[in-house]
C-alpha atoms as a PDB file:
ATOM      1  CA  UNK A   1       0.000   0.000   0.000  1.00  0.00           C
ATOM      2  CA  UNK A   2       1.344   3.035  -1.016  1.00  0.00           C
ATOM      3  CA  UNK A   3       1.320   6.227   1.415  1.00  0.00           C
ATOM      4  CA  UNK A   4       0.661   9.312   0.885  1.00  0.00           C
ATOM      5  CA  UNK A   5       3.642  12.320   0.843  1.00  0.00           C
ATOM      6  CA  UNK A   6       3.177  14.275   3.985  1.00  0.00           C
ATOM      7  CA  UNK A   7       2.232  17.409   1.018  1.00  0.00           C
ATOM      8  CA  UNK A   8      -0.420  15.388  -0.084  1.00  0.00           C
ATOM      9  CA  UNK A   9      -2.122  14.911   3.541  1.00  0.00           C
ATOM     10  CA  UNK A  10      -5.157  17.394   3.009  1.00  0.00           C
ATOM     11  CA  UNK A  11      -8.114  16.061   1.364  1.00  0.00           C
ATOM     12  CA  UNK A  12      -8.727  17.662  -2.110  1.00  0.00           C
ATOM     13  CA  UNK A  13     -12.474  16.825  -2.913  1.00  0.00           C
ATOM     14  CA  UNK A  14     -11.988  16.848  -7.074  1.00  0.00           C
ATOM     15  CA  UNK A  15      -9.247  14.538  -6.229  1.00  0.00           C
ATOM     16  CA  UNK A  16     -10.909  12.463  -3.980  1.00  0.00           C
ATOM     17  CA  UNK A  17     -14.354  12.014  -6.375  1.00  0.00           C
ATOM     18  CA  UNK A  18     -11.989  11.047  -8.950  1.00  0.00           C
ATOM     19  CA  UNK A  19      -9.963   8.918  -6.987  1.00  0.00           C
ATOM     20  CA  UNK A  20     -13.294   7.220  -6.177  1.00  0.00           C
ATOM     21  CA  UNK A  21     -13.848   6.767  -9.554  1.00  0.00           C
ATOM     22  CA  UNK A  22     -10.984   5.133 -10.523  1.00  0.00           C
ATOM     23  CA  UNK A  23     -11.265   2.955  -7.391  1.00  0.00           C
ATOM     24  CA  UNK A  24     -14.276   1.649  -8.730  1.00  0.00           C
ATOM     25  CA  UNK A  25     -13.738   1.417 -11.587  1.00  0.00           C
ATOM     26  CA  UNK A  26     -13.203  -2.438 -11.915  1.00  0.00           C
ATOM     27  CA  UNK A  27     -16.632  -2.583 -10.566  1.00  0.00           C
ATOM     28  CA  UNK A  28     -18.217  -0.581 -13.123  1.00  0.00           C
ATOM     29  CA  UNK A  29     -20.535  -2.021 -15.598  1.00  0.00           C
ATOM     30  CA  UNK A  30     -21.183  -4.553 -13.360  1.00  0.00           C
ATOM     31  CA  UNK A  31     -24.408  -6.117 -11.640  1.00  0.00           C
ATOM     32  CA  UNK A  32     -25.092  -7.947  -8.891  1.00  0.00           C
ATOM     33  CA  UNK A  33     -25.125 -11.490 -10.003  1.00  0.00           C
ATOM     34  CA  UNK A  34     -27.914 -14.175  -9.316  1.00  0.00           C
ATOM     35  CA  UNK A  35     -27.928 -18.182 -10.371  1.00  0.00           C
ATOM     36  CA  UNK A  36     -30.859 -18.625 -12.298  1.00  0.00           C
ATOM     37  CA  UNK A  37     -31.297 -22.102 -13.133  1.00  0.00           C
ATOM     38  CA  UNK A  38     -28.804 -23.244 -15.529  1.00  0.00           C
ATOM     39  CA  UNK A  39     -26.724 -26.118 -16.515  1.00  0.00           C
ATOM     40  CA  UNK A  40     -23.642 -26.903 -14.236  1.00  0.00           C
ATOM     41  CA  UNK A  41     -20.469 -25.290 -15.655  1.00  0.00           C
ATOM     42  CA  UNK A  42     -22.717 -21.737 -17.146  1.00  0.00           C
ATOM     43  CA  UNK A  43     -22.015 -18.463 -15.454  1.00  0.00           C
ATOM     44  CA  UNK A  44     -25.052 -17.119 -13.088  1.00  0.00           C
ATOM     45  CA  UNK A  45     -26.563 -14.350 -15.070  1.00  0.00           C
ATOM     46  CA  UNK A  46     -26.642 -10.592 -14.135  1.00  0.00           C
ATOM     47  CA  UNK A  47     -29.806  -9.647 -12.693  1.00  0.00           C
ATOM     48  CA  UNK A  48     -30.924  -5.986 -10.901  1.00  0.00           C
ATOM     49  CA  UNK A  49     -30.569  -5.595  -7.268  1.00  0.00           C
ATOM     50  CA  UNK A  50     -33.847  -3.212  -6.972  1.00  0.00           C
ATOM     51  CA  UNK A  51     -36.452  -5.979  -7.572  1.00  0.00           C
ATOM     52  CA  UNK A  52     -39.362  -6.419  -6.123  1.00  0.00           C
ATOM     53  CA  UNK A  53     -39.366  -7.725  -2.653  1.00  0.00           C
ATOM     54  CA  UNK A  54     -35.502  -8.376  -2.236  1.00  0.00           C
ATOM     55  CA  UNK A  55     -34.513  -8.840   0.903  1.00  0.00           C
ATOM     56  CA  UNK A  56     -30.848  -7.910   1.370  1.00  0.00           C
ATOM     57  CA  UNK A  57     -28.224  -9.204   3.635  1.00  0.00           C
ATOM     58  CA  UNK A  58     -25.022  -7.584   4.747  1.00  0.00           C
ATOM     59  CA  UNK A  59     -22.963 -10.227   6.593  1.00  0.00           C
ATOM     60  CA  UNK A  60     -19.492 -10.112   8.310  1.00  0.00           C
ATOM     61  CA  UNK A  61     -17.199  -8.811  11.077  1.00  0.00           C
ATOM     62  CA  UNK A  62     -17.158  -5.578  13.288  1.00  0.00           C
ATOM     63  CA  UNK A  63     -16.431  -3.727  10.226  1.00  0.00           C
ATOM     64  CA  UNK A  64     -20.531  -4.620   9.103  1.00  0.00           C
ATOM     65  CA  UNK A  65     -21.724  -4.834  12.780  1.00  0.00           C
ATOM     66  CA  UNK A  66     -20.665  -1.340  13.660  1.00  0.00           C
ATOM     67  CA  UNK A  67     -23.013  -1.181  16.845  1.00  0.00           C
ATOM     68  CA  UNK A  68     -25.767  -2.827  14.787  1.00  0.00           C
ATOM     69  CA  UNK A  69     -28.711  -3.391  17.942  1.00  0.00           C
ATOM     70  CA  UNK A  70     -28.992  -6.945  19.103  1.00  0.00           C
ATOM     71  CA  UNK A  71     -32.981  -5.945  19.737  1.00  0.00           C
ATOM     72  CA  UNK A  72     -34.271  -4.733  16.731  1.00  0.00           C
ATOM     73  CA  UNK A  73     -32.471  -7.063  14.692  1.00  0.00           C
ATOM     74  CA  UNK A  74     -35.423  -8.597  12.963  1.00  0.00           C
ATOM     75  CA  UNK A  75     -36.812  -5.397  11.930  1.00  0.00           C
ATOM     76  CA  UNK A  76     -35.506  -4.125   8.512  1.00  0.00           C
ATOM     77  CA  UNK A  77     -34.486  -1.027   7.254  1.00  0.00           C
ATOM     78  CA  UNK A  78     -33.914   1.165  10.103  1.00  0.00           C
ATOM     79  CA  UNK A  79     -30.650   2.616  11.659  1.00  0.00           C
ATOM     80  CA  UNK A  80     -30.670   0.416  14.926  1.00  0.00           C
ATOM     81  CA  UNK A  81     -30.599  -2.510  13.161  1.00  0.00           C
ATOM     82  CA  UNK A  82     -28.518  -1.488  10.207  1.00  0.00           C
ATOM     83  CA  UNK A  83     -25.633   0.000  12.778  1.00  0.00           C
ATOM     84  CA  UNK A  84     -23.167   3.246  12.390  1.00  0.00           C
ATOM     85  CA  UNK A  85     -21.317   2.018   9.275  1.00  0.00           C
ATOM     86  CA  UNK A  86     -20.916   1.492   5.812  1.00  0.00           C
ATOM     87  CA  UNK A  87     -23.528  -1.539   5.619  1.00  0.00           C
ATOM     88  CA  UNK A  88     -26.391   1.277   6.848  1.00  0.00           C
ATOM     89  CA  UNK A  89     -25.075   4.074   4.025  1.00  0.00           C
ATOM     90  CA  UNK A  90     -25.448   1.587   1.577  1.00  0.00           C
ATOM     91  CA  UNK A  91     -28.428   0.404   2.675  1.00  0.00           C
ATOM     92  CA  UNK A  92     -29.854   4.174   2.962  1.00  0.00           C
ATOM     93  CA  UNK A  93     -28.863   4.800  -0.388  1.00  0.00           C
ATOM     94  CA  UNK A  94     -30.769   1.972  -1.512  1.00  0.00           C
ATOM     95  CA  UNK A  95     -33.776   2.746   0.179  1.00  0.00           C
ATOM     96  CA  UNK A  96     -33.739   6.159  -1.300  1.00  0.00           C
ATOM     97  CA  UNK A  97     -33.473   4.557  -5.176  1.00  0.00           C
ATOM     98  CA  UNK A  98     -36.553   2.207  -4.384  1.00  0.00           C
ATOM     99  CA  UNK A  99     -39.810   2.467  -3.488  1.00  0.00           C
ATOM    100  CA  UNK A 100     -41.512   2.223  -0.282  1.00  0.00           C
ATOM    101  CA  UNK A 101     -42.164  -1.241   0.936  1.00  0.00           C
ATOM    102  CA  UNK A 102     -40.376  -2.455  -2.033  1.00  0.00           C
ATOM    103  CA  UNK A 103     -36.276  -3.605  -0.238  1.00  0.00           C
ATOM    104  CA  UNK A 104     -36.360  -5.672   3.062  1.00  0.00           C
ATOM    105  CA  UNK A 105     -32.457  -4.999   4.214  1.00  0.00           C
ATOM    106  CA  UNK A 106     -30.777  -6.500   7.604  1.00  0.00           C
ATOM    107  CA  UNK A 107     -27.265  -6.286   9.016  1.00  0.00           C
ATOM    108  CA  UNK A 108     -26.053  -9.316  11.025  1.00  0.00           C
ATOM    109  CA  UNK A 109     -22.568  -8.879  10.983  1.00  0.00           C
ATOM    110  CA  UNK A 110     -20.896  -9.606  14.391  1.00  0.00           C
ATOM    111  CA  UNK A 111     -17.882  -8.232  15.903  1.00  0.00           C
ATOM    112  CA  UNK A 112     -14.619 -10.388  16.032  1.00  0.00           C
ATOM    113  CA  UNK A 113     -16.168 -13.365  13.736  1.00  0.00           C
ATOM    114  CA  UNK A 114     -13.775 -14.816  11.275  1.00  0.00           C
ATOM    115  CA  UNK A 115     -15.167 -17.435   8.316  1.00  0.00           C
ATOM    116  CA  UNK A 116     -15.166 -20.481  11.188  1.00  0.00           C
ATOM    117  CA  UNK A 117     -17.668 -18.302  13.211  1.00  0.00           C
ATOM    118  CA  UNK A 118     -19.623 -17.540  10.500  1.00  0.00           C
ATOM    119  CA  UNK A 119     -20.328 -20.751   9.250  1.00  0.00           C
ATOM    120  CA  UNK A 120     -21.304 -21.510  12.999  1.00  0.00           C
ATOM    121  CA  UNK A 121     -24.215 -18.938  12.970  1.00  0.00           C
ATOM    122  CA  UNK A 122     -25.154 -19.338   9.417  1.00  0.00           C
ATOM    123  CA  UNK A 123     -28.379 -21.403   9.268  1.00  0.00           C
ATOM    124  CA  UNK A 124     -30.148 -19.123  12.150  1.00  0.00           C
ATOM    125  CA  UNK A 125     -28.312 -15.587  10.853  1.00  0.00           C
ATOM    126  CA  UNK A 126     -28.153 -16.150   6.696  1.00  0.00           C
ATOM    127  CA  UNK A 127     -30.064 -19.267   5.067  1.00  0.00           C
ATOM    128  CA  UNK A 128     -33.312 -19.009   7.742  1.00  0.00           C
ATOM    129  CA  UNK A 129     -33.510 -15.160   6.308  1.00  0.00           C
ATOM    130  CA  UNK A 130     -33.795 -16.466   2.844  1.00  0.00           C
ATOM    131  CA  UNK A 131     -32.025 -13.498   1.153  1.00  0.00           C
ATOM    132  CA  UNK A 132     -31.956 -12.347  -2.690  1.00  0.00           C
ATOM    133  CA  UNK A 133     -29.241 -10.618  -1.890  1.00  0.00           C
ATOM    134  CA  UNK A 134     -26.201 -11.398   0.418  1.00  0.00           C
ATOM    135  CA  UNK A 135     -23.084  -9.177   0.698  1.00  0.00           C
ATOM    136  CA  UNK A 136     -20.050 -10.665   2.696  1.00  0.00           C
ATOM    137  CA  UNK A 137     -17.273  -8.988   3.856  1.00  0.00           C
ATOM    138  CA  UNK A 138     -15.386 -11.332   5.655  1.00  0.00           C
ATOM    139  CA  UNK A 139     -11.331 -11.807   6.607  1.00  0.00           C
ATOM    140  CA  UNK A 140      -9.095  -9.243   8.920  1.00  0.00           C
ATOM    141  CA  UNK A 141      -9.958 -10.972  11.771  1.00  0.00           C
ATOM    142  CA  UNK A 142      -8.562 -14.648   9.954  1.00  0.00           C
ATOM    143  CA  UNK A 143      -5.723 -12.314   8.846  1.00  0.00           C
ATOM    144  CA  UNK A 144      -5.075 -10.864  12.080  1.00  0.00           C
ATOM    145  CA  UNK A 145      -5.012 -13.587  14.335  1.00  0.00           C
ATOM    146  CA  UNK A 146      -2.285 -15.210  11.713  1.00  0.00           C
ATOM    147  CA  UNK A 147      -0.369 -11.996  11.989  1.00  0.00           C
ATOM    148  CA  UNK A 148      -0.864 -12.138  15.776  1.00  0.00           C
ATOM    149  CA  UNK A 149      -0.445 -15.934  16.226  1.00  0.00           C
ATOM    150  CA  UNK A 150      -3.135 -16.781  17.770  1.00  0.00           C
ATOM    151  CA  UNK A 151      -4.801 -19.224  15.738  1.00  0.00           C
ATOM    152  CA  UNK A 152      -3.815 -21.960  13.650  1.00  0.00           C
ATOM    153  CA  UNK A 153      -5.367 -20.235  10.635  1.00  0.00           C
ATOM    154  CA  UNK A 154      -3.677 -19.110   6.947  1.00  0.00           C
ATOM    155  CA  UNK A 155      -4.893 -17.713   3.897  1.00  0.00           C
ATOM    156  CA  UNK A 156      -5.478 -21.400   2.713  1.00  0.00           C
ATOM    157  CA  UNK A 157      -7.595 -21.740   5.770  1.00  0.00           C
ATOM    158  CA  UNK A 158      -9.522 -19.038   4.952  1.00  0.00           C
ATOM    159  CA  UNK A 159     -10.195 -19.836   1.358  1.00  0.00           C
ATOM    160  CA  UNK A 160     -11.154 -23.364   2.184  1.00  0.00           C
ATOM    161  CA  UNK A 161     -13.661 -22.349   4.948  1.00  0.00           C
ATOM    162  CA  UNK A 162     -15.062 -20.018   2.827  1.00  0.00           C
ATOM    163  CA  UNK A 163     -15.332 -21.546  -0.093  1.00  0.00           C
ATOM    164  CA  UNK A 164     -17.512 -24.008   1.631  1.00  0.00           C
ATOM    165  CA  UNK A 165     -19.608 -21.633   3.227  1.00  0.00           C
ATOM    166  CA  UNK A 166     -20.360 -20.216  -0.184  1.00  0.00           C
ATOM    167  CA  UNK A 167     -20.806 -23.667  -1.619  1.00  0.00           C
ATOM    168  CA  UNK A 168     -23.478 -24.170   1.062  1.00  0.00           C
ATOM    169  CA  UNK A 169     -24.786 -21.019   0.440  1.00  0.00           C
ATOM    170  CA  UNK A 170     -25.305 -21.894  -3.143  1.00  0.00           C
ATOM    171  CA  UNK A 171     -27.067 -25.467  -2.394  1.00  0.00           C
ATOM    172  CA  UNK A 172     -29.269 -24.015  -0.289  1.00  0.00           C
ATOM    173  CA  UNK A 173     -30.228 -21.143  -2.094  1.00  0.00           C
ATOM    174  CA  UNK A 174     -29.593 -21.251  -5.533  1.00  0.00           C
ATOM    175  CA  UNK A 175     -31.263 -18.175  -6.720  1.00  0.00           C
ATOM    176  CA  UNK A 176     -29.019 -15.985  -4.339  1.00  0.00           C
ATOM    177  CA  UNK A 177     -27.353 -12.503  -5.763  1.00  0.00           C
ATOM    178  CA  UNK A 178     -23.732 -13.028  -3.948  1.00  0.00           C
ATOM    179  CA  UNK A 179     -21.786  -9.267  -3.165  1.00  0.00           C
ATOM    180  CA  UNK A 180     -17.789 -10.618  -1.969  1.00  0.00           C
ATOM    181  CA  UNK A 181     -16.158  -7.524  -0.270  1.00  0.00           C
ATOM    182  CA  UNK A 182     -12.404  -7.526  -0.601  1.00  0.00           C
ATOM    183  CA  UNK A 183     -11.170  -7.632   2.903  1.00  0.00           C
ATOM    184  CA  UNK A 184      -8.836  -4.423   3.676  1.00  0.00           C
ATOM    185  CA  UNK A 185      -6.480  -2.626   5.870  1.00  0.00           C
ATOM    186  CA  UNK A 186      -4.480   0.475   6.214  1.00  0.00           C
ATOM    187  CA  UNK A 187      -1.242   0.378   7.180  1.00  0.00           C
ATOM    188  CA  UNK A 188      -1.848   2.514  10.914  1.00  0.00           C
ATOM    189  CA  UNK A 189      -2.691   1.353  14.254  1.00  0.00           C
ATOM    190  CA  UNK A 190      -2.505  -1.783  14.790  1.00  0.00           C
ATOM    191  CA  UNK A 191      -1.592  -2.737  11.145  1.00  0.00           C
ATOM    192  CA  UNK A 192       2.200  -2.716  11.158  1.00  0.00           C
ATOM    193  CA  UNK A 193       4.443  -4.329   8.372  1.00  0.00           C
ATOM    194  CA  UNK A 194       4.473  -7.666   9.423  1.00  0.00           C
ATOM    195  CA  UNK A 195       0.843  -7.974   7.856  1.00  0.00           C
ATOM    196  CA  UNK A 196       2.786  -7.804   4.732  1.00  0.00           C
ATOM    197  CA  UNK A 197       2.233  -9.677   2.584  1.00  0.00           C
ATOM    198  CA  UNK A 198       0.505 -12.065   4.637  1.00  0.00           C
ATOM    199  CA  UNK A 199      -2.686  -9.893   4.953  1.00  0.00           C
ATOM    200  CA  UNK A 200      -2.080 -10.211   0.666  1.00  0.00           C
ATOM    201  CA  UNK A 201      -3.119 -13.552   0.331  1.00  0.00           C
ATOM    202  CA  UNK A 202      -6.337 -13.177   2.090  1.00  0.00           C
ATOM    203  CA  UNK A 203      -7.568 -10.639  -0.516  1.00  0.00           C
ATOM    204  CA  UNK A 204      -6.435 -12.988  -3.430  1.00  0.00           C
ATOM    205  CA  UNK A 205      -8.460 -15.835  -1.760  1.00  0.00           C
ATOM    206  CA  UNK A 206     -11.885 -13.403  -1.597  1.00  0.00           C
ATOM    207  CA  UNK A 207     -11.046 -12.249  -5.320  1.00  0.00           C
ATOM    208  CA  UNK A 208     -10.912 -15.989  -6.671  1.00  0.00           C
ATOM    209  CA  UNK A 209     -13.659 -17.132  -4.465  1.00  0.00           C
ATOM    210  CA  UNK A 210     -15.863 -14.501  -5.759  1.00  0.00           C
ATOM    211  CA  UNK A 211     -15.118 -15.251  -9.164  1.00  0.00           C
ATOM    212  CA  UNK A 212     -15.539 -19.129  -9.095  1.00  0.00           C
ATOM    213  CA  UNK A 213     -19.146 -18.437  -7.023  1.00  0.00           C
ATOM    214  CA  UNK A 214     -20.210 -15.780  -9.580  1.00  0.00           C
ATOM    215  CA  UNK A 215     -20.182 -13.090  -7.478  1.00  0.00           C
ATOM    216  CA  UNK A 216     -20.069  -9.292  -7.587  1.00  0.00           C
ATOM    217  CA  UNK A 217     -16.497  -8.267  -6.140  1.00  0.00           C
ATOM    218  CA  UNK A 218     -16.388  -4.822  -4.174  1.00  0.00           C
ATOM    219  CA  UNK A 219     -12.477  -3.682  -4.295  1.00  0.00           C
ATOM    220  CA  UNK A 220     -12.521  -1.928  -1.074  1.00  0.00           C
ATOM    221  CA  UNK A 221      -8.962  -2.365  -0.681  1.00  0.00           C
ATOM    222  CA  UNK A 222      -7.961  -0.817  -3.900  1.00  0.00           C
ATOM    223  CA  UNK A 223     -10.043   2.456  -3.154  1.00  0.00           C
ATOM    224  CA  UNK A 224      -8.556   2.839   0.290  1.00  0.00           C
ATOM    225  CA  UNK A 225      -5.194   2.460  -1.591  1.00  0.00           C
ATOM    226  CA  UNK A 226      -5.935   5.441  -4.213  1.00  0.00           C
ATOM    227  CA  UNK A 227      -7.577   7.234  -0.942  1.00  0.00           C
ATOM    228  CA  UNK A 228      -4.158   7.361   0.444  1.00  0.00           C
ATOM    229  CA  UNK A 229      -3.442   9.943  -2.719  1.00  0.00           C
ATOM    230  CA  UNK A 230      -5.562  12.172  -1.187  1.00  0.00           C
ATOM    231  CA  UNK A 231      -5.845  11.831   3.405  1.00  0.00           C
ATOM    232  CA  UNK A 232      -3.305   9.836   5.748  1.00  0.00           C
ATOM    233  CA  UNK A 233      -4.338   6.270   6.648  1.00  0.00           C
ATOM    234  CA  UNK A 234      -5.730   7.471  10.086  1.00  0.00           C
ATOM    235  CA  UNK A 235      -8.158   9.655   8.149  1.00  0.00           C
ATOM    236  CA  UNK A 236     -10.107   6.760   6.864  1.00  0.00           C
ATOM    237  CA  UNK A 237      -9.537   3.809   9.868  1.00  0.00           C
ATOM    238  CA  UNK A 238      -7.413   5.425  12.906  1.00  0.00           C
ATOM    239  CA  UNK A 239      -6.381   1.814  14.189  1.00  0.00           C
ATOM    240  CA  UNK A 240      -6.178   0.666  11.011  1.00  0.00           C
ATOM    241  CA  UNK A 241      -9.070  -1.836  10.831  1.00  0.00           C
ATOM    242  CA  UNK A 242     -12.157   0.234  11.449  1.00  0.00           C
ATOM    243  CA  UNK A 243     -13.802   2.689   9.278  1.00  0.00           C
ATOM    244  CA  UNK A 244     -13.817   5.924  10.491  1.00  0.00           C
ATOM    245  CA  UNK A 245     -17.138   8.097   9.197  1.00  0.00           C
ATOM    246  CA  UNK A 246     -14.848   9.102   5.757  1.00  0.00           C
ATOM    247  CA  UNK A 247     -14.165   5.549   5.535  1.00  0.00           C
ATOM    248  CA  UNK A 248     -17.646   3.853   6.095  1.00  0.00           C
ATOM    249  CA  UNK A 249     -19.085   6.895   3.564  1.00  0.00           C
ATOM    250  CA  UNK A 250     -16.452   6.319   0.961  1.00  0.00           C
ATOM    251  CA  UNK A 251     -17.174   1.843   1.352  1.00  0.00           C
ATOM    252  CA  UNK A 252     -20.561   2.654   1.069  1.00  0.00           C
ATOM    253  CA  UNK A 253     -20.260   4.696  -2.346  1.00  0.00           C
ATOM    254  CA  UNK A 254     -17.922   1.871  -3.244  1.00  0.00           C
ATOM    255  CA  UNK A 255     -20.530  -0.631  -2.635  1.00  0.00           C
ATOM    256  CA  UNK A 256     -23.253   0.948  -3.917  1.00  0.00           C
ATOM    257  CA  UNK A 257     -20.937   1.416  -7.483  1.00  0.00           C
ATOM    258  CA  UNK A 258     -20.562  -2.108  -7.371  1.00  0.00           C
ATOM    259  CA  UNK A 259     -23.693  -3.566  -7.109  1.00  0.00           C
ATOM    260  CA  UNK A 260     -25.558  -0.987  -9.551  1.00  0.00           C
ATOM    261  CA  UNK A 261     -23.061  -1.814 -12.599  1.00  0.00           C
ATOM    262  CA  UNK A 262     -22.573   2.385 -12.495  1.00  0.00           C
END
């Protein structure tokens, strides 16, 4: 990741946008993808995220959780439930392009969960929800337990677990829109060199894991990376990890390129 000269530090809004742009750019012209039912071996078709009665999943880490209430969990489309991050920007922004009534959208994420935990909670907190539409970002804490060692856990770990998750995903429903988030850090806070280039492998394992399950990849790490032209790392996640408010708005934007194809 490259840093920004210390000349470089304030934020430049023209820069920035078009930083964003360029960011996204691998996302553009891109929808969120959906199996419909076709022969084993064909790609999943594109299909719109703003249909009818989608109901729309953000799943992951503290990075999705973000304060996210416990209590109101089961109710969709409000702040409580949606938490203080990037998973409720994107979510308002899609409630703003559709209709009333028309999106059902829930944030389970949970603090500290890496792919193992995931898998634990998934029948109650992904399949039993029946979504359209299920974004995943999913990986720093795998990566940061490696770079800690405290778990037996590598980037082949990772890819294996999740791979299966997804294939489960897949069996049970097959219709499913799938949104893979490229797992990120900035080098600040507790990110220090020696995630490098462990932390590397993670994101290659995401990007090939969202292309073999057909999914729509969000390159949050490459947008943090041309961020860095433009504010210090500490700007967009102080401790390195997570989001500040710049960083959850700019993810969100990201996101929200990404699944609209814009």
């Amino acid at each position: 990741m490259q840093e920004p000269a210390k000349n470089e530090a304030r934020l430049d809004r023209r820069g920035l946008l078009a930083a964003l742009g360029s960011a996204s750019a691998v996302a553009m012209g891109t929808h969120v993808h959906g199996r419909k039912k076709t022969r084993e071996g064909e790609t999943p078709a594109p299909r719109e995220v703003l249909s009818r009665g989608d109901v729309i999943l953000f799943q992951g880490d503290s990075i999705t959780d973000d304060g996210r209430s416990r209590e109101t969990a089961d109710e969709p489309n409000i702040q409580t439930t949606l938490g203080n991050g990037y998973a409720w920007l994107a979510a308002s922004g899609l409630l703003v392009a559709g209709s009333p009534g028309r999106l059902s959208i829930y944030n389970r994420g949970v603090s500290g969960d890496r792919v193992a935990h995931l898998a634990e909670r998934w029948e109650d907190d992904c399949l039993a929800l029946q979504p359209d539409v299920l974004s995943i970002l999913i990986g720093v804490n795998d990566a940061w337990h490696e770079a800690l060692a405290t778990g037996p856990g590598t980037a082949a770990t990772y890819e294996e677990e999740y791979d299966a998750l997804l294939t489960r995903t897949r069996e049970t429903l097959p219709d499913v829109a799938l949104v893979v988030c490229e797992p990120w850090v900035l080098k600040c806070g507790f990110v220090d060199d020696s995630w490098f280039p462990m932390f590397d492998g993670y994101r290659a394992a995401a990007k090939r894991l969202a292309d073999k399950h057909g999914a729509t990849w969000v390159p949050f790490q490459s947008m943090f990376d041309e961020a860095l032209h433009y504010a210090p790392p500490e700007h967009w996640a102080a401790d390195g990890v997570h989001p500040s408010s710049a960083g959850a708005s700019l993810m969100a934007q990201t996101w929200l390129r990404a699944v609209s194809g814009r």
